[in-house]
Every structure is written in C-alpha cells, then in structure tokens.
PDB file of N, CA and C in Angstrom:
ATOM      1  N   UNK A   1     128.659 -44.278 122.579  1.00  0.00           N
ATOM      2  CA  UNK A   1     129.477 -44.698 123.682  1.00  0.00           C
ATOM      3  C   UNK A   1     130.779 -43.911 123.739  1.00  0.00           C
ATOM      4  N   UNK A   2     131.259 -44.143 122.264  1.00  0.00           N
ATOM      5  CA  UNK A   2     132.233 -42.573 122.706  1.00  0.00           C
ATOM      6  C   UNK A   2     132.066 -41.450 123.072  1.00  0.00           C
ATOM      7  N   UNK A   3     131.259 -40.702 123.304  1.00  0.00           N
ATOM      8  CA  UNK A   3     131.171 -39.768 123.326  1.00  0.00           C
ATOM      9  C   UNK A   3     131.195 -39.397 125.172  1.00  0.00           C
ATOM     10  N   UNK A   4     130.758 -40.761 125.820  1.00  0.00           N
ATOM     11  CA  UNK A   4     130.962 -40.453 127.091  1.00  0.00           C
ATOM     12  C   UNK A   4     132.562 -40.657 127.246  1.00  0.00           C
ATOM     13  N   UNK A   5     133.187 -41.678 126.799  1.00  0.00           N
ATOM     14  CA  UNK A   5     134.247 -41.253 127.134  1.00  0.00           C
ATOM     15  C   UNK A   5     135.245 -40.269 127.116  1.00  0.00           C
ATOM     16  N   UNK A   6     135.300 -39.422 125.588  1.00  0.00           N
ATOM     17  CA  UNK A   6     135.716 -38.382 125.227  1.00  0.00           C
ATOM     18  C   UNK A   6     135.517 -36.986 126.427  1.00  0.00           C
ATOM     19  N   UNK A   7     134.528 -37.069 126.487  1.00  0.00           N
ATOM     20  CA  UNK A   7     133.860 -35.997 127.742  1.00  0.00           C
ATOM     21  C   UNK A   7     135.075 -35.781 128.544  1.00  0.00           C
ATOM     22  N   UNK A   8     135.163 -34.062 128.694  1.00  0.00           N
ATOM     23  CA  UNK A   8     135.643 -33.220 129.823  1.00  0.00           C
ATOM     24  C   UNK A   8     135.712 -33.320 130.974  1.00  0.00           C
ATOM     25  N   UNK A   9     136.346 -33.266 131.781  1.00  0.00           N
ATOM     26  CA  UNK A   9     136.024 -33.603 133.546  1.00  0.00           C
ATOM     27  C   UNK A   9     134.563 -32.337 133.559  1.00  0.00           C
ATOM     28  N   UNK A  10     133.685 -32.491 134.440  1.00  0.00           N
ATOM     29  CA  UNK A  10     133.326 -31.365 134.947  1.00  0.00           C
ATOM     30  C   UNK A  10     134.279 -30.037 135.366  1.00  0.00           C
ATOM     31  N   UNK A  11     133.976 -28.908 135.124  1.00  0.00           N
ATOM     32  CA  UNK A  11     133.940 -27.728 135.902  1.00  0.00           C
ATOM     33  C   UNK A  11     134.287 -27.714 137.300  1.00  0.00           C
ATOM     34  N   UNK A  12     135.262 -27.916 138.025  1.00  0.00           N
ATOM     35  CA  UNK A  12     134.927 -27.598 139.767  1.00  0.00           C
ATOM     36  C   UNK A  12     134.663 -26.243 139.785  1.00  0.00           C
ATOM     37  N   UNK A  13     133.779 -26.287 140.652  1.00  0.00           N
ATOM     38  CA  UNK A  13     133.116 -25.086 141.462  1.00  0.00           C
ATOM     39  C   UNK A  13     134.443 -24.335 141.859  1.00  0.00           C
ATOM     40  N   UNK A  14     134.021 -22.789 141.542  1.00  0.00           N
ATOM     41  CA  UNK A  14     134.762 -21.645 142.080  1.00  0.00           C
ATOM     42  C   UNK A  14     135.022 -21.007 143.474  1.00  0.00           C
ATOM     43  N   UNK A  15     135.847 -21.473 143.811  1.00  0.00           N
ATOM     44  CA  UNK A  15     135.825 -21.495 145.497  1.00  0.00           C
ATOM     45  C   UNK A  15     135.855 -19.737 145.143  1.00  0.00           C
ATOM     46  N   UNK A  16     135.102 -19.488 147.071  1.00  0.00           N
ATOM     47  CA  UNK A  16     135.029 -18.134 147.007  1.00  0.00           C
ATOM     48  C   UNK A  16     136.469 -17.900 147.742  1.00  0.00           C
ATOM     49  N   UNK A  17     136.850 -16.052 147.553  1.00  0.00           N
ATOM     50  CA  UNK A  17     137.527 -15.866 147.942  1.00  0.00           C
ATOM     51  C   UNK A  17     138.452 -15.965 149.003  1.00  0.00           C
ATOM     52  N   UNK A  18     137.744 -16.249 150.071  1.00  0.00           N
ATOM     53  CA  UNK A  18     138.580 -16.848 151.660  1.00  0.00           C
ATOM     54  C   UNK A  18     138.532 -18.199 151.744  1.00  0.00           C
ATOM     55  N   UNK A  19     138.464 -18.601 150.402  1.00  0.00           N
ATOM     56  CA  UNK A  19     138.757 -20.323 150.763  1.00  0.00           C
ATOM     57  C   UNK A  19     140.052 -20.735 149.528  1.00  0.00           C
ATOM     58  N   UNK A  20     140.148 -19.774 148.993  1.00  0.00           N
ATOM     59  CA  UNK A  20     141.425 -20.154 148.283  1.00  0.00           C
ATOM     60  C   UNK A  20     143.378 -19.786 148.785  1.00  0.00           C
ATOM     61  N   UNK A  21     143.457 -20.408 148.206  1.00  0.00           N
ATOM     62  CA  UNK A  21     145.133 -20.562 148.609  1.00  0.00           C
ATOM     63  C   UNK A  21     145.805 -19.493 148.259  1.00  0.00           C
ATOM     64  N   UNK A  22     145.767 -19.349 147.183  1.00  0.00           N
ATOM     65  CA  UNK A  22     147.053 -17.804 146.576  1.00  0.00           C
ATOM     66  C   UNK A  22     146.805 -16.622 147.643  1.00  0.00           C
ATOM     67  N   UNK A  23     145.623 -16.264 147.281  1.00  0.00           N
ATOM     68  CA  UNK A  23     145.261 -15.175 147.797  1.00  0.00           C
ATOM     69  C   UNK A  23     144.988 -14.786 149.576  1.00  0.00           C
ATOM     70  N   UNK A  24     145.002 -16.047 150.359  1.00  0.00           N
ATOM     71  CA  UNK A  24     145.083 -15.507 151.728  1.00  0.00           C
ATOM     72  C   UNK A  24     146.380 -16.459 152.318  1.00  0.00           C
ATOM     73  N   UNK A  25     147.472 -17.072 151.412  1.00  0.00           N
ATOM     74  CA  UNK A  25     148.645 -16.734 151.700  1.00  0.00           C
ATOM     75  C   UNK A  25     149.312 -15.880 152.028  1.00  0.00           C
ATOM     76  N   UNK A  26     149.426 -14.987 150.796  1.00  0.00           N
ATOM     77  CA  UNK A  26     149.568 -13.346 150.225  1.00  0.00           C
ATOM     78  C   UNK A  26     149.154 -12.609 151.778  1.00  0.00           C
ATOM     79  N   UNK A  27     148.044 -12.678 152.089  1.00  0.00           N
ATOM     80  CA  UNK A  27     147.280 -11.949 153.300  1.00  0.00           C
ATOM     81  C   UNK A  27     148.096 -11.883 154.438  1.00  0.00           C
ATOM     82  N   UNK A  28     148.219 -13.625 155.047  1.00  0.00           N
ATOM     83  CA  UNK A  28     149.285 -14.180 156.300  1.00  0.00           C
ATOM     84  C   UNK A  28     150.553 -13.692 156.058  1.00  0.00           C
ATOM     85  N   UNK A  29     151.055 -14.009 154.931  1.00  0.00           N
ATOM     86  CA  UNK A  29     152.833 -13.027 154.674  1.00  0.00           C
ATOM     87  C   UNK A  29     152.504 -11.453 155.128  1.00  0.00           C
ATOM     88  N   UNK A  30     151.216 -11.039 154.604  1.00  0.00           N
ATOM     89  CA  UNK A  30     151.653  -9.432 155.317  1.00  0.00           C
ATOM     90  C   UNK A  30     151.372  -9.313 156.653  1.00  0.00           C
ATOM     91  N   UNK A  31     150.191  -9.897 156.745  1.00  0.00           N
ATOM     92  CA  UNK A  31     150.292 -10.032 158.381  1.00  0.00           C
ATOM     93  C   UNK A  31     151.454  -9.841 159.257  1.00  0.00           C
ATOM     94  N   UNK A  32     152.228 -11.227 158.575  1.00  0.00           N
ATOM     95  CA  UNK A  32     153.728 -11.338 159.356  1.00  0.00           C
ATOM     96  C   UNK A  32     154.403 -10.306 159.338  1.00  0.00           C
ATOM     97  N   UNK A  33     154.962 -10.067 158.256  1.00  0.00           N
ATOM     98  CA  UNK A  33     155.440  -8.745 157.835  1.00  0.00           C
ATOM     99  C   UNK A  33     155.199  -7.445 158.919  1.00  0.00           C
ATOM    100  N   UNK A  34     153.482  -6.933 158.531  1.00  0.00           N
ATOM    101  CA  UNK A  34     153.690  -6.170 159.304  1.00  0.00           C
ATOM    102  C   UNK A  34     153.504  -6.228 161.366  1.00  0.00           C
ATOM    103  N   UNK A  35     153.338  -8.031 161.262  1.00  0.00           N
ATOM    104  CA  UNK A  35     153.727  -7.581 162.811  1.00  0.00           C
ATOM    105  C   UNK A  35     155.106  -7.418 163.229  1.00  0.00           C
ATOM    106  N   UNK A  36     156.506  -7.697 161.917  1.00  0.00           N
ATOM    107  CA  UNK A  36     157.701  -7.359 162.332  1.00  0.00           C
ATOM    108  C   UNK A  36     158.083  -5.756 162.304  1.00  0.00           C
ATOM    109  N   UNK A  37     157.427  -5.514 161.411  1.00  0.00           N
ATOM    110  CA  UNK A  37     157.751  -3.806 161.618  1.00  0.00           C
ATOM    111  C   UNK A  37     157.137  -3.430 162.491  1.00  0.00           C
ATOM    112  N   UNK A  38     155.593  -4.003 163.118  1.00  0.00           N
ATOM    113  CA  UNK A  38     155.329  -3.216 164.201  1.00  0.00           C
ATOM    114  C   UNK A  38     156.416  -4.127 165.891  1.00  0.00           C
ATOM    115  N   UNK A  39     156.795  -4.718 165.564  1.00  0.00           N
ATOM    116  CA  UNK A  39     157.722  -4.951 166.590  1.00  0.00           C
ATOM    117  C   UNK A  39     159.540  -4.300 166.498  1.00  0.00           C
ATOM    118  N   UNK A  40     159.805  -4.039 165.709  1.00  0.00           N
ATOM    119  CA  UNK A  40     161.195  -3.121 165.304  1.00  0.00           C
ATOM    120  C   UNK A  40     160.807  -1.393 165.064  1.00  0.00           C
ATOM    121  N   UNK A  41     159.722  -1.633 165.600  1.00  0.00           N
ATOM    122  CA  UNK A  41     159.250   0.378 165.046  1.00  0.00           C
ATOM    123  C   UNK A  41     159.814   0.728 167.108  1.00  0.00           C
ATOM    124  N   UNK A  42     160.297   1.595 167.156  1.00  0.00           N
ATOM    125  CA  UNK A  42     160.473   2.408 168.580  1.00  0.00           C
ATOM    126  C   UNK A  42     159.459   3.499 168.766  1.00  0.00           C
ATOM    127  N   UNK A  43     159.015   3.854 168.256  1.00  0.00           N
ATOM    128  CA  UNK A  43     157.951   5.242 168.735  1.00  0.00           C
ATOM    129  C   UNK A  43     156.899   4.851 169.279  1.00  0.00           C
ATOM    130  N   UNK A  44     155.773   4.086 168.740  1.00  0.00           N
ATOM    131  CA  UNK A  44     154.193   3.917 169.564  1.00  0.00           C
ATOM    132  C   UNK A  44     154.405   2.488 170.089  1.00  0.00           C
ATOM    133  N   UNK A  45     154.054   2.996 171.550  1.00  0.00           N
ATOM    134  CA  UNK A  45     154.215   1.621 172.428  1.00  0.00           C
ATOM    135  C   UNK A  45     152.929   0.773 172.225  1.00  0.00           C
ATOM    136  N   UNK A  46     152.058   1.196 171.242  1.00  0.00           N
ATOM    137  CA  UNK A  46     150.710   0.712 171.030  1.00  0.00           C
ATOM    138  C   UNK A  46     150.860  -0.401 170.015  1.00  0.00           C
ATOM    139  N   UNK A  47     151.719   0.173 169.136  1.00  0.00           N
ATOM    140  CA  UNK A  47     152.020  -0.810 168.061  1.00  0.00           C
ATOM    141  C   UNK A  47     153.135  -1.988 168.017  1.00  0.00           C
ATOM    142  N   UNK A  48     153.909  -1.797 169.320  1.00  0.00           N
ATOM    143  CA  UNK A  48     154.816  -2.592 169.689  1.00  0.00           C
ATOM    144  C   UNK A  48     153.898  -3.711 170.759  1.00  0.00           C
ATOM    145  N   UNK A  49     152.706  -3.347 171.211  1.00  0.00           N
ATOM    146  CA  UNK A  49     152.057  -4.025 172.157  1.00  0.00           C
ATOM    147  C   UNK A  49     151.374  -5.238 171.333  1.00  0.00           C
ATOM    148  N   UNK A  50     150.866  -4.959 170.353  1.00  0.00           N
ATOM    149  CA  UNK A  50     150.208  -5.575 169.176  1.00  0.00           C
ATOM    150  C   UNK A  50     151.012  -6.656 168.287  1.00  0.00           C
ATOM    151  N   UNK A  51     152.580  -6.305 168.424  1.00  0.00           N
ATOM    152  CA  UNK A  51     153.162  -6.894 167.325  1.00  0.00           C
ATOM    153  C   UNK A  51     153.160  -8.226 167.640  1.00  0.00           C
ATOM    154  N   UNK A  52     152.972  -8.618 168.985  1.00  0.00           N
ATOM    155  CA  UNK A  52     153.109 -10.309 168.832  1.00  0.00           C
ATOM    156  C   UNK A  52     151.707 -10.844 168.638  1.00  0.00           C
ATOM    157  N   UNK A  53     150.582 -10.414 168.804  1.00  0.00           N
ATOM    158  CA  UNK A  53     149.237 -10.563 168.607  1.00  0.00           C
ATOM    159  C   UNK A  53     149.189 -10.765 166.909  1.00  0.00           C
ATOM    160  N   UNK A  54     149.759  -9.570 166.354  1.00  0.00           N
ATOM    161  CA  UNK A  54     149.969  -9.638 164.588  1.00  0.00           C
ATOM    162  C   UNK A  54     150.632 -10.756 163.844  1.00  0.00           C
ATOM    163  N   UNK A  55     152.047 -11.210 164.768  1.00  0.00           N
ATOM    164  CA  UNK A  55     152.573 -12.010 164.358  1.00  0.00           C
ATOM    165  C   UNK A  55     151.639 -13.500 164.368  1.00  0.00           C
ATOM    166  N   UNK A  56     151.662 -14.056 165.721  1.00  0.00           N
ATOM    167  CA  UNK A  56     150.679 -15.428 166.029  1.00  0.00           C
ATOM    168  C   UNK A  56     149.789 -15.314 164.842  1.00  0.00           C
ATOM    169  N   UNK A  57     148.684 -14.390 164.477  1.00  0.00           N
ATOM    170  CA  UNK A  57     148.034 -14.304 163.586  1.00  0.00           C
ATOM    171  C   UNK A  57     147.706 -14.481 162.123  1.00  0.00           C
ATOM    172  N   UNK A  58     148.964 -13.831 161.960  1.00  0.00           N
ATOM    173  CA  UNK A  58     149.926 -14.243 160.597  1.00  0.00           C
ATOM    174  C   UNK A  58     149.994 -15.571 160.451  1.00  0.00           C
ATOM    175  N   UNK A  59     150.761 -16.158 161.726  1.00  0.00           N
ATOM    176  CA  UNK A  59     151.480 -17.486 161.535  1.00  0.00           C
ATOM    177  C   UNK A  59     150.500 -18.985 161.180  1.00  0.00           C
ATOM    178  N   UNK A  60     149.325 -18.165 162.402  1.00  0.00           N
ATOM    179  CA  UNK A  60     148.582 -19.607 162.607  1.00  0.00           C
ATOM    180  C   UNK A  60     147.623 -19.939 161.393  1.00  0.00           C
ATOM    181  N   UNK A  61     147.408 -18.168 160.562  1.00  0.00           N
ATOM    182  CA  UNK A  61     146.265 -18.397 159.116  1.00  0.00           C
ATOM    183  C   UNK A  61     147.198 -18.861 158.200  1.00  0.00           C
ATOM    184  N   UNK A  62     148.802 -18.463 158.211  1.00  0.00           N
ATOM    185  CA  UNK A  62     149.681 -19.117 157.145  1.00  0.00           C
ATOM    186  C   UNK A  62     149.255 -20.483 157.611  1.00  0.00           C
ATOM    187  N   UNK A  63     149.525 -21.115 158.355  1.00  0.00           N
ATOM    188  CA  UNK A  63     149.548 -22.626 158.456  1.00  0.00           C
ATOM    189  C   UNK A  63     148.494 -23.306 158.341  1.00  0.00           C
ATOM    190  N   UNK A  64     147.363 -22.562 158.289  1.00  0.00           N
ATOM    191  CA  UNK A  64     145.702 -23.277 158.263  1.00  0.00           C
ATOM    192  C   UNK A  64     145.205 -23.055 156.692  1.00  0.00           C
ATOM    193  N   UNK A  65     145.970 -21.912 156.196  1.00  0.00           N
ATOM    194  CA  UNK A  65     145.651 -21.718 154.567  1.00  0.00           C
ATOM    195  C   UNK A  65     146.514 -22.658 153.547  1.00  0.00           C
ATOM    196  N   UNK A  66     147.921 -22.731 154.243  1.00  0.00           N
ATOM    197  CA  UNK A  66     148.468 -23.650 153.343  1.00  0.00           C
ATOM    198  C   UNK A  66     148.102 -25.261 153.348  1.00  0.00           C
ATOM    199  N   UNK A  67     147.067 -25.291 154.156  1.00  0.00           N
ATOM    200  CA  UNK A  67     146.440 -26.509 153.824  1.00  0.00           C
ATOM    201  C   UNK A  67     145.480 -26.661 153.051  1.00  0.00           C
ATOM    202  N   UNK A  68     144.741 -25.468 152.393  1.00  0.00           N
ATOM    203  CA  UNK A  68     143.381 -25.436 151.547  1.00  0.00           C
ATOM    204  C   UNK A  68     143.803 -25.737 150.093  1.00  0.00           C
ATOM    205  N   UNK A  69     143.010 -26.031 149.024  1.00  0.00           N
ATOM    206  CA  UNK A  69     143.127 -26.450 148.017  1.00  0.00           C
ATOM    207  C   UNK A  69     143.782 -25.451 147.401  1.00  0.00           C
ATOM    208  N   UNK A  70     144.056 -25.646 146.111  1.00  0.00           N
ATOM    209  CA  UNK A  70     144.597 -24.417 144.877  1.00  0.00           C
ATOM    210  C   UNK A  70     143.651 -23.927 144.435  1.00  0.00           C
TER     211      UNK A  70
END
C-alpha cells in the first residue's frame, strides 16, 4: 500500500514545439520587433506597407501564446 502512495506523479506528455510557451513567445517579440523596424526603416515602401500587418501579428500570437501552458 505504500508503495502507491510513495509513487511519482506521471510524466506529462511533451508538448510539441508550437504549443509551448517559451519558445513562441520569443517568436511574437520578434515579430513585433521586426514590424517596428520595418515601420521606422525610410527606404522600401514595401516594407513600410507590411509593418502594420507584422505588428497585429506579433501582437495577436503574443496574446494567444501567453495563454498556453509552460
């Protein structure tokens, strides 16, 4: 009978990579990041066209990732 109690939690399962937290935090910060440099860059009007598309993008996976587990 002791021995069940003594017992380890199980193992949780290894979330795969796009379901964990650290790592597509990390992702959304550059996102952001680089949709601010592509919105403060003056030369390609291509990359200034993009920068608010980059940003939203950033913002909305930061806020949907910081809800996933650790």
């Amino acid at each position: 009978m002791s021995h069940l109690i003594e017992t380890s939690s199980p193992a949780r399962p290894k979330r795969p990579f796009f379901l964990r937290r650290g790592p597509m935090e990390t992702i959304a910060t550059v996102l952001i990041g680089l949709g601010f440099l592509m919105l403060f860059q003056p030369f390609l009007l291509v990359l200034y066209t993009y920068s608010l598309v980059t940003l939203l993008a950033g913002t909305v996976m930061f806020i949907i990732v910081s809800k996933f587990p650790e």
